[in-house]
N, C-alpha and C. Protein backbone atom coordinates (compact mmCIF):
# COMPACT_ATOMS: atom_id res chain seq x y z
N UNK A 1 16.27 23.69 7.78
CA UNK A 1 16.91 22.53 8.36
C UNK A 1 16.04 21.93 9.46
N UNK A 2 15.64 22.79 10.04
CA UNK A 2 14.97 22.01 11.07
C UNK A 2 13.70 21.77 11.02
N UNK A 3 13.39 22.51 10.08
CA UNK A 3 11.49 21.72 9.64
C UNK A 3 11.24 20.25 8.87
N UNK A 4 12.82 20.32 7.77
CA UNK A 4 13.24 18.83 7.20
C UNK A 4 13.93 17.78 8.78
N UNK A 5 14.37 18.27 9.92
CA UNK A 5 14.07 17.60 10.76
C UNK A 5 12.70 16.62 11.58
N UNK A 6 12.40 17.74 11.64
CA UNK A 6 10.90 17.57 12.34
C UNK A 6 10.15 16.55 11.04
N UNK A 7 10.26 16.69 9.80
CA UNK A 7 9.51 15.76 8.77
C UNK A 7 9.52 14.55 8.68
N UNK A 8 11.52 14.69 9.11
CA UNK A 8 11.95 12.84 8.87
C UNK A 8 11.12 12.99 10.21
N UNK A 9 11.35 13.40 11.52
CA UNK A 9 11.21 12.77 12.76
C UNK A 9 9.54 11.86 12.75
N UNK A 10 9.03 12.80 12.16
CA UNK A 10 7.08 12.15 11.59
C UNK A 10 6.90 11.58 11.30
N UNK A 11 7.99 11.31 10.26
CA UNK A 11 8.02 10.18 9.23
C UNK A 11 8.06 8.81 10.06
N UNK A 12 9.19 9.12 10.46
CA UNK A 12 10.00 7.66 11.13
C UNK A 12 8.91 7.34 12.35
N UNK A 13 7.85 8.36 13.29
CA UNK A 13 7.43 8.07 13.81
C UNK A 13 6.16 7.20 13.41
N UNK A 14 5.32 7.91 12.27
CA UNK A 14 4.01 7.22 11.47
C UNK A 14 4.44 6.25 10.96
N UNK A 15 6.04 5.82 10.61
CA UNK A 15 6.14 4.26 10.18
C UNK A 15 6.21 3.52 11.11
N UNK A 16 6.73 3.87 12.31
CA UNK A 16 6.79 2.78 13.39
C UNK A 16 5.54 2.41 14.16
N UNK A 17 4.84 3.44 13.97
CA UNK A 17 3.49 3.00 14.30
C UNK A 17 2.84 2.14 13.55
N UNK A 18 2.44 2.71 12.57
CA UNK A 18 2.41 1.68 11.54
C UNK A 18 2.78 0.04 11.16
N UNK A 19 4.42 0.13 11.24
CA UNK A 19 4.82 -1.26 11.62
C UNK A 19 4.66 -2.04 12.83
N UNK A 20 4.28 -0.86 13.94
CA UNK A 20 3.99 -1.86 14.74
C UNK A 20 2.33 -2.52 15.03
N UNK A 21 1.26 -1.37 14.53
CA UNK A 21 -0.02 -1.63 14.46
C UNK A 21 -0.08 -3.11 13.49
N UNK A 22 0.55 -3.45 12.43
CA UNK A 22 0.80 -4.18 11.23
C UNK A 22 0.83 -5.73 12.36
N UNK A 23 2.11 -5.46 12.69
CA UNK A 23 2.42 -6.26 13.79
C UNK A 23 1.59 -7.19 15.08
N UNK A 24 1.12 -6.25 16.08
CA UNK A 24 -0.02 -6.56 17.11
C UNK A 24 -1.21 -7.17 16.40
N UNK A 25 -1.79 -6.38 15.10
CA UNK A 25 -3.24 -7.03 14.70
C UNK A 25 -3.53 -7.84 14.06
N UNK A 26 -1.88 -8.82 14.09
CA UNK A 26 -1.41 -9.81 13.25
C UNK A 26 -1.78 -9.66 11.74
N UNK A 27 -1.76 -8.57 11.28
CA UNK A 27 -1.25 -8.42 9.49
C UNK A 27 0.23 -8.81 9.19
N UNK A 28 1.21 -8.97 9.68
CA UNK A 28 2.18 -9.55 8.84
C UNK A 28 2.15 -10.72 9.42
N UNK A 29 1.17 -11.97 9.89
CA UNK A 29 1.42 -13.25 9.80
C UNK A 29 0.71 -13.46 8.88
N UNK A 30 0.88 -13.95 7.52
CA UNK A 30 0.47 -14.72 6.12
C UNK A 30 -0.75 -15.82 6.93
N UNK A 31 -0.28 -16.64 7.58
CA UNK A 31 -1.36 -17.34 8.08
C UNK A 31 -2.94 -16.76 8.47
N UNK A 32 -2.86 -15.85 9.20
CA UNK A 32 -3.80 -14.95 10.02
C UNK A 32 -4.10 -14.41 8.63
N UNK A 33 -3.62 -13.90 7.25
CA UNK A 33 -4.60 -12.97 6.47
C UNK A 33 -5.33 -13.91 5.01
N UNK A 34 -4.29 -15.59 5.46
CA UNK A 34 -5.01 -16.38 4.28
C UNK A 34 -6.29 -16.88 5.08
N UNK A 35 -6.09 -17.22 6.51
CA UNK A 35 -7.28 -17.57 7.33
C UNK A 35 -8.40 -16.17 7.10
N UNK A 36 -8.45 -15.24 7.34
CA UNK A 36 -9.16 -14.10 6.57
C UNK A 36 -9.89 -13.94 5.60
N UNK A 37 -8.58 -14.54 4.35
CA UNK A 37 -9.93 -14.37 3.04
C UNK A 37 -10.50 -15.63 2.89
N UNK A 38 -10.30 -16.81 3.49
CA UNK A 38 -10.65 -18.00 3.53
C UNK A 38 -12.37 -17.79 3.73
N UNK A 39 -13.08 -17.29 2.81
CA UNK A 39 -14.58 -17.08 3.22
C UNK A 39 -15.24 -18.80 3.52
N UNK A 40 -14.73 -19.59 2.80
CA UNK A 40 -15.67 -21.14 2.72
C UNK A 40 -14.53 -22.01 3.50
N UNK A 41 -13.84 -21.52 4.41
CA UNK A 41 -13.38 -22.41 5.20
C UNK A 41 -13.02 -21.71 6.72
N UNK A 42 -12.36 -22.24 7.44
CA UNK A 42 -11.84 -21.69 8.42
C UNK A 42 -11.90 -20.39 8.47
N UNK A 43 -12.70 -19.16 8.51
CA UNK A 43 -12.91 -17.62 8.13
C UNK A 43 -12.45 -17.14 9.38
N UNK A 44 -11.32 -16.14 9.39
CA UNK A 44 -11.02 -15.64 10.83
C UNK A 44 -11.36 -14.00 10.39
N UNK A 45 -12.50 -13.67 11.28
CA UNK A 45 -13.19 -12.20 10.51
C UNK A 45 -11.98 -10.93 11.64
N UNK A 46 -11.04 -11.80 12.35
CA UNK A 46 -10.56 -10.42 12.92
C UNK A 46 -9.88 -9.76 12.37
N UNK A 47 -9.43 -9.45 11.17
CA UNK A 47 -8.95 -8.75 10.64
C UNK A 47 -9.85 -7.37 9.69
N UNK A 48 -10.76 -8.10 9.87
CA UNK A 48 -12.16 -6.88 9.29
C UNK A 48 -11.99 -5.97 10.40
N UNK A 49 -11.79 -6.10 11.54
CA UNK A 49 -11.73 -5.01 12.83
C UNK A 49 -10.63 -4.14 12.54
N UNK A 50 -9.76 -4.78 12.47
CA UNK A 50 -8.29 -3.77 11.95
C UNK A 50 -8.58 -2.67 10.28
N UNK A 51 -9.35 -3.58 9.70
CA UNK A 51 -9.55 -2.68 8.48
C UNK A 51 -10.52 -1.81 8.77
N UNK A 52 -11.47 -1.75 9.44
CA UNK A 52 -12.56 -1.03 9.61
C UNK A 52 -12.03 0.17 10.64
N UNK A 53 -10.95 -0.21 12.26
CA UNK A 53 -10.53 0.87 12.64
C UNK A 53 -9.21 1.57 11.59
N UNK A 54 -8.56 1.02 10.56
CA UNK A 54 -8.05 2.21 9.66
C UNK A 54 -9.02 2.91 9.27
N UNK A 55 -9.76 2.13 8.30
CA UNK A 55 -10.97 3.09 7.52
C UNK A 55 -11.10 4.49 8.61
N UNK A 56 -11.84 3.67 9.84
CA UNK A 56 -12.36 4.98 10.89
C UNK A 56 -11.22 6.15 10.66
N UNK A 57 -10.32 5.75 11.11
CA UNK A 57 -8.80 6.73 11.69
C UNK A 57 -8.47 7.52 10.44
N UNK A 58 -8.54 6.75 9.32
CA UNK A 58 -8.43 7.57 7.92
C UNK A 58 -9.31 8.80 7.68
N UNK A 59 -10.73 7.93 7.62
CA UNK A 59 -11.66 9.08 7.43
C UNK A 59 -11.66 10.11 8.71
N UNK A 60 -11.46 9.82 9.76
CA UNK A 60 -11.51 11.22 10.41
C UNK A 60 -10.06 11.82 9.78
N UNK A 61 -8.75 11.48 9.68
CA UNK A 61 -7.48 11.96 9.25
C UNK A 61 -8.12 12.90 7.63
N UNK A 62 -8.54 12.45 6.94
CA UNK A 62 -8.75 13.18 6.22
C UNK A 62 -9.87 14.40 5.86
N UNK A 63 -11.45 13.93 6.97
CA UNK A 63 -11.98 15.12 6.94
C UNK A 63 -11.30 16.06 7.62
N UNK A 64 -10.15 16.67 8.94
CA UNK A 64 -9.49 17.05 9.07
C UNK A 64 -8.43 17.54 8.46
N UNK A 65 -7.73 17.11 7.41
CA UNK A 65 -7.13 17.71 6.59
C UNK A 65 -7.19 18.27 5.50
N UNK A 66 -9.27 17.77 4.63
CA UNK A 66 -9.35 18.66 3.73
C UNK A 66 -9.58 20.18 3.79
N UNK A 67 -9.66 20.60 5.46
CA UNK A 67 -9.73 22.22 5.59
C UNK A 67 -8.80 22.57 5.49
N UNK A 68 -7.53 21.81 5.82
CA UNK A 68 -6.58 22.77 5.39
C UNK A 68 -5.99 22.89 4.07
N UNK A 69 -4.60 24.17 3.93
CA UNK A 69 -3.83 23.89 3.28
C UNK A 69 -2.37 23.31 3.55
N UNK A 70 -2.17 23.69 4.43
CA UNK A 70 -0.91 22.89 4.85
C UNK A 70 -1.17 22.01 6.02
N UNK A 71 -0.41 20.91 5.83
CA UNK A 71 0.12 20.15 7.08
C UNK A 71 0.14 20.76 8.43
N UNK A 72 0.58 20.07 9.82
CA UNK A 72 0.96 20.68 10.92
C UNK A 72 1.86 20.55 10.97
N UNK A 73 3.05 20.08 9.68
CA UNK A 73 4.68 20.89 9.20
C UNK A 73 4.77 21.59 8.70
N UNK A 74 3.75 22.07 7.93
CA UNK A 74 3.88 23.44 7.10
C UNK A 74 4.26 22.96 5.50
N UNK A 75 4.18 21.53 5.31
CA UNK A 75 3.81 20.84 3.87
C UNK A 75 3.03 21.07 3.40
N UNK A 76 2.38 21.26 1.73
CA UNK A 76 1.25 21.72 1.66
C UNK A 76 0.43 20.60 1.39
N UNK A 77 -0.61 20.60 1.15
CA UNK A 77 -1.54 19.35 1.15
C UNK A 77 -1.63 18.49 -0.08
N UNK A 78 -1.53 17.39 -0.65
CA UNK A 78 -1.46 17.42 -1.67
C UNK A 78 -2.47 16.13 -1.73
N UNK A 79 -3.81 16.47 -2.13
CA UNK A 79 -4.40 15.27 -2.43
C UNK A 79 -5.07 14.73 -4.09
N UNK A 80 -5.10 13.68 -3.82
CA UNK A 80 -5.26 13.35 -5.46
C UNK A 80 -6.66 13.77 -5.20
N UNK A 81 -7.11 13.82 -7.15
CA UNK A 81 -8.43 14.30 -7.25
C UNK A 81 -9.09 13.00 -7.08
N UNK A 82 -10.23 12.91 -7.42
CA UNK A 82 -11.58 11.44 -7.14
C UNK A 82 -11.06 11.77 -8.89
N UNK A 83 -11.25 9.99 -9.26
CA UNK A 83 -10.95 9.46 -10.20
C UNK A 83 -12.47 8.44 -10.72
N UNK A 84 -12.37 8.60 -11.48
CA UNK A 84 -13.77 7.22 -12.05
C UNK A 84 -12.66 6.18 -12.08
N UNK A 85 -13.70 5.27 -11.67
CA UNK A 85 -13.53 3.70 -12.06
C UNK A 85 -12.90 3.63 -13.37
N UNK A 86 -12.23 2.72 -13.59
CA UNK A 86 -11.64 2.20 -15.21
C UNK A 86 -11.55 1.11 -15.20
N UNK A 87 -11.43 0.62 -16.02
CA UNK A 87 -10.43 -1.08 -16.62
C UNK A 87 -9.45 -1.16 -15.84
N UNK A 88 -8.05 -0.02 -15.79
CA UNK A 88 -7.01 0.06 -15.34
C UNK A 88 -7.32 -0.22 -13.68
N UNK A 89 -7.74 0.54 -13.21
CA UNK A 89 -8.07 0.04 -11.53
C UNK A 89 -8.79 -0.97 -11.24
N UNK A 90 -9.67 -1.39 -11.75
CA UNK A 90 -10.17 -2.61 -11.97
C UNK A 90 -9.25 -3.97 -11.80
N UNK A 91 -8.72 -3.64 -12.91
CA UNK A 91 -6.98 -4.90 -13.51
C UNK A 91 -6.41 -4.81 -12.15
N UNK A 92 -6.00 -3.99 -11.95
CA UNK A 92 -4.97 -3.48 -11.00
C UNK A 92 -5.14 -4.02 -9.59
N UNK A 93 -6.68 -4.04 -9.20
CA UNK A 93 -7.17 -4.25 -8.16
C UNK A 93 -7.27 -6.14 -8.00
N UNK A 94 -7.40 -6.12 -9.28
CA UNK A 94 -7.73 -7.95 -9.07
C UNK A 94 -6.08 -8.42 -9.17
N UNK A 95 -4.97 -7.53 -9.68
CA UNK A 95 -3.91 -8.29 -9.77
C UNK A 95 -3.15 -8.49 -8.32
N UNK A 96 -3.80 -6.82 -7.60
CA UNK A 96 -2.88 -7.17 -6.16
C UNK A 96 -4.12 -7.90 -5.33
N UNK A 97 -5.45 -7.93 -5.60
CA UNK A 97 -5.46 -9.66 -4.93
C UNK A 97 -5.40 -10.69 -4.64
N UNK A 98 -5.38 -10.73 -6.55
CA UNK A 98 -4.26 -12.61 -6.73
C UNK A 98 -3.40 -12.59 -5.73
N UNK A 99 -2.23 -11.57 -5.90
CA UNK A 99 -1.23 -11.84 -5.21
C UNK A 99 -1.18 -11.90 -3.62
N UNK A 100 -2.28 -11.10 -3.09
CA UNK A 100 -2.58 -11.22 -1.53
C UNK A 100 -2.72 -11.89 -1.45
N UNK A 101 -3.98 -12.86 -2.25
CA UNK A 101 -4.80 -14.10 -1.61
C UNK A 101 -3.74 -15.40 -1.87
N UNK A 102 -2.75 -15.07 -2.70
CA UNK A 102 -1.58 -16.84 -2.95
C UNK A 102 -0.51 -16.14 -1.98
N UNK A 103 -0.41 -15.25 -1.69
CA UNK A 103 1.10 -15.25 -0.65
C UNK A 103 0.51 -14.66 0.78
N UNK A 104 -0.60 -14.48 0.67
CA UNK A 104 -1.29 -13.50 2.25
C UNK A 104 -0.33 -12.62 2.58
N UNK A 105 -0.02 -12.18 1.89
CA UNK A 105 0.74 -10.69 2.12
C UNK A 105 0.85 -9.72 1.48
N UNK A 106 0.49 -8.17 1.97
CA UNK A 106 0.33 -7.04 0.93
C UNK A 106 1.57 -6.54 1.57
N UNK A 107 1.53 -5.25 0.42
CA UNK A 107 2.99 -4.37 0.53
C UNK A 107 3.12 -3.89 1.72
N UNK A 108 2.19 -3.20 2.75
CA UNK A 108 2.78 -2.98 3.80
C UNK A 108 3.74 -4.09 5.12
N UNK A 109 2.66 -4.91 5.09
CA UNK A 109 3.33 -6.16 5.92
C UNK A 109 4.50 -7.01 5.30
N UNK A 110 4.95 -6.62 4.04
CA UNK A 110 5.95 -7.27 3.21
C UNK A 110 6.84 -6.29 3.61
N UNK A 111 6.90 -5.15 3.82
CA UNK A 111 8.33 -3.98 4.35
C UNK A 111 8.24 -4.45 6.12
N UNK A 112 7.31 -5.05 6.43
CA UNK A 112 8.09 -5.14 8.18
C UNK A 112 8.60 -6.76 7.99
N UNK A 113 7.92 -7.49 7.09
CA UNK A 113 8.31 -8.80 7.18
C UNK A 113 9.98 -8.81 6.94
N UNK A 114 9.94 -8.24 6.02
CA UNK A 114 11.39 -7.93 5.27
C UNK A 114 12.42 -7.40 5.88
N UNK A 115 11.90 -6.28 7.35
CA UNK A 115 12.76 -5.97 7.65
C UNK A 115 13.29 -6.46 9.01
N UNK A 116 12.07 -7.58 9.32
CA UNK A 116 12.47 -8.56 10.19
C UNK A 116 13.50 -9.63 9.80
N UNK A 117 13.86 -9.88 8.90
CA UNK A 117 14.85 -10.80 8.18
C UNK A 117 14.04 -11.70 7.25
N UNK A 118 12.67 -11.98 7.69
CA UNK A 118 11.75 -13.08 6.97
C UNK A 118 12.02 -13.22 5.22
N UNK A 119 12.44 -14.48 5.08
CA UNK A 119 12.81 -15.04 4.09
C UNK A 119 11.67 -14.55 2.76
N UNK A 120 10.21 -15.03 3.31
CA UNK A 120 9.24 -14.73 2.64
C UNK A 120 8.70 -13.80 1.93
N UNK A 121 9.30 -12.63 3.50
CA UNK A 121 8.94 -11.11 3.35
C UNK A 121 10.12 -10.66 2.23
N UNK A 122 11.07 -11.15 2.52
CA UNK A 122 12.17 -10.63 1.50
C UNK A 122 11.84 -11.01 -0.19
N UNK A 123 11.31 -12.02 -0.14
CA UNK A 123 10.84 -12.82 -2.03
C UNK A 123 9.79 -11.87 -2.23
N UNK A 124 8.84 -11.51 -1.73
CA UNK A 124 7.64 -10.54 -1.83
C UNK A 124 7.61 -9.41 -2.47
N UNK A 125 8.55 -9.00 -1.49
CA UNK A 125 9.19 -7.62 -1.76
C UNK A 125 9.86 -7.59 -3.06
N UNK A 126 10.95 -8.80 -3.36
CA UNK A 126 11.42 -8.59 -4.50
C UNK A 126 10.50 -8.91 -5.57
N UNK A 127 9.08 -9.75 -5.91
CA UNK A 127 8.23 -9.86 -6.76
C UNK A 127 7.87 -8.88 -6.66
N UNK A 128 7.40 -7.97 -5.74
CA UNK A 128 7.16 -6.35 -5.79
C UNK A 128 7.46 -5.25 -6.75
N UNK A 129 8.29 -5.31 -6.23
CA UNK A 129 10.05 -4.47 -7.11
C UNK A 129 9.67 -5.09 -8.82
N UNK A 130 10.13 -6.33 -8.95
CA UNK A 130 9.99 -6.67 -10.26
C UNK A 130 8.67 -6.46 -10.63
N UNK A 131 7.43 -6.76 -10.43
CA UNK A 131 6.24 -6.52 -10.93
C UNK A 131 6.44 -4.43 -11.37
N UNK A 132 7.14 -3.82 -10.60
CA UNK A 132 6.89 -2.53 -10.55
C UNK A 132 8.08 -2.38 -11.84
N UNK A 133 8.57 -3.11 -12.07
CA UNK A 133 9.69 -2.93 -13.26
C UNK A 133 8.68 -3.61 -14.55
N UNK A 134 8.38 -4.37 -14.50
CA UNK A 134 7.50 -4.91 -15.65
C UNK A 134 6.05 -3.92 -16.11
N UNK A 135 5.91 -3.43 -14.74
CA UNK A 135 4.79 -2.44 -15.22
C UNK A 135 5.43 -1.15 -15.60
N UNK A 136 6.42 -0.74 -15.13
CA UNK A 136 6.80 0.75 -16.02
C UNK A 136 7.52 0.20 -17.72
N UNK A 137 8.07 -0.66 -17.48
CA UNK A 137 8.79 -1.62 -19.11
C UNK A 137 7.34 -0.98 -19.88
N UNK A 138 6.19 -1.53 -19.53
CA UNK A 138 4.62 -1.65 -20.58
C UNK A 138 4.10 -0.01 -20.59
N UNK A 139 4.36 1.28 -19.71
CA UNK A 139 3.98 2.11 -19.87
C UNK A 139 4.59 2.88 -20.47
N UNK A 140 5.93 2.86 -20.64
CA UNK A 140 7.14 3.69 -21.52
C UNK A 140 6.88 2.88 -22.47
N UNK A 141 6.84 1.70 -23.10
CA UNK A 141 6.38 1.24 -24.11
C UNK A 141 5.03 1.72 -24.54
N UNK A 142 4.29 1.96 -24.45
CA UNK A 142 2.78 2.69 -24.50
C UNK A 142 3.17 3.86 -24.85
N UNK A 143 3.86 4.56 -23.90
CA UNK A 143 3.65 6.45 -24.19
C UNK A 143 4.67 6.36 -25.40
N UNK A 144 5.86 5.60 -26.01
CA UNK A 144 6.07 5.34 -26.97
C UNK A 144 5.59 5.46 -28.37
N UNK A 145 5.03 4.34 -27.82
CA UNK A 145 4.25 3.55 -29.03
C UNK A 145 3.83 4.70 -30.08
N UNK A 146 3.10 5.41 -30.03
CA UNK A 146 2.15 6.14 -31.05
C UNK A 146 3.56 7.66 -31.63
N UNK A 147 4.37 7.87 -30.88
CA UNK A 147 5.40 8.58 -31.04
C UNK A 147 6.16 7.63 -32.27
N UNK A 148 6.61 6.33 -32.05
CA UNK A 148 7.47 5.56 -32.77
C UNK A 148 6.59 5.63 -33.91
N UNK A 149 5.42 5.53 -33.87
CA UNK A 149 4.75 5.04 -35.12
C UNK A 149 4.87 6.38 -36.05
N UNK A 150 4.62 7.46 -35.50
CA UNK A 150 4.81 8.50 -36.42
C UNK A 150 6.10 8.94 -36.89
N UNK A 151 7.32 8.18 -36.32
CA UNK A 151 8.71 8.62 -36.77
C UNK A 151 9.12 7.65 -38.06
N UNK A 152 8.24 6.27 -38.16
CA UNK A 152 8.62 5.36 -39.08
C UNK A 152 8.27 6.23 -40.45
């Protein structure tokens, strides 16, 4: 009981940080991240600072945690393996930039927008949601597929 205490308490703390880092380095103003990728016009590069101190904070967060095995909750570690490049990440990668670069907003700054009341943040979120329903619809259809064909 009280270690599932202490987990939410982490939790709730690394999101509020989070939402609020999101916040201050102006990532959830849409304006500030279309001015960003705007390379041939108005280019506002401060947001490369914010990505570059995650990167930093990450990579030390994680050479630090690949010695261990557990957490400093006593979770065990669970990291994905290194993956090759594919088509699939590829696709994947250009589809959530379309969508950054026409709404200037990614999924994290779409959960504080959203939970500020923002109208915007709220449509986002729900193209979110639905994009994540249209993409499992095509993968249960897939892992399907070759099953159905052998039952005909």
């Amino acid at each position: 009981m009280r270690s599932s205490v202490l987990y939410t308490a982490a939790s709730f703390a690394a999101g509020f940080v989070f939402g609020l880092g999101l916040l201050v380095a102006g990532m959830a103003n849409p304006a500030k991240v279309l001015a960003f990728l705007d390379l041939a016009g108005a280019w506002d590069p401060s947001l490369a600072l914010v990505m570059a101190g995650a990167v930093a904070v990450g990579a030390v967060a994680f050479a630090f945690i690949k010695k261990r095995s557990h957490t400093l909750l006593g979770a065990p570690v669970l990291l994905p393996n290194p993956r090759r490049i594919d088509r699939r990440l590829i696709l994947g990668s250009l589809v959530f930039g379309v969508g950054w670069g026409l709404a200037g907003i990614c999924p994290g700054p779409a959960l504080v927008l959203a939970g500020a009341g923002s109208a915007k943040g709220l449509a986002f979120l729900a193209a979110v949601i639905a994009g994540n329903g249209v993409f499992e619809f095509f993968e249960k259809r897939a892992a399907a597929g070759p099953a159905r064909m052998q039952s005909s």
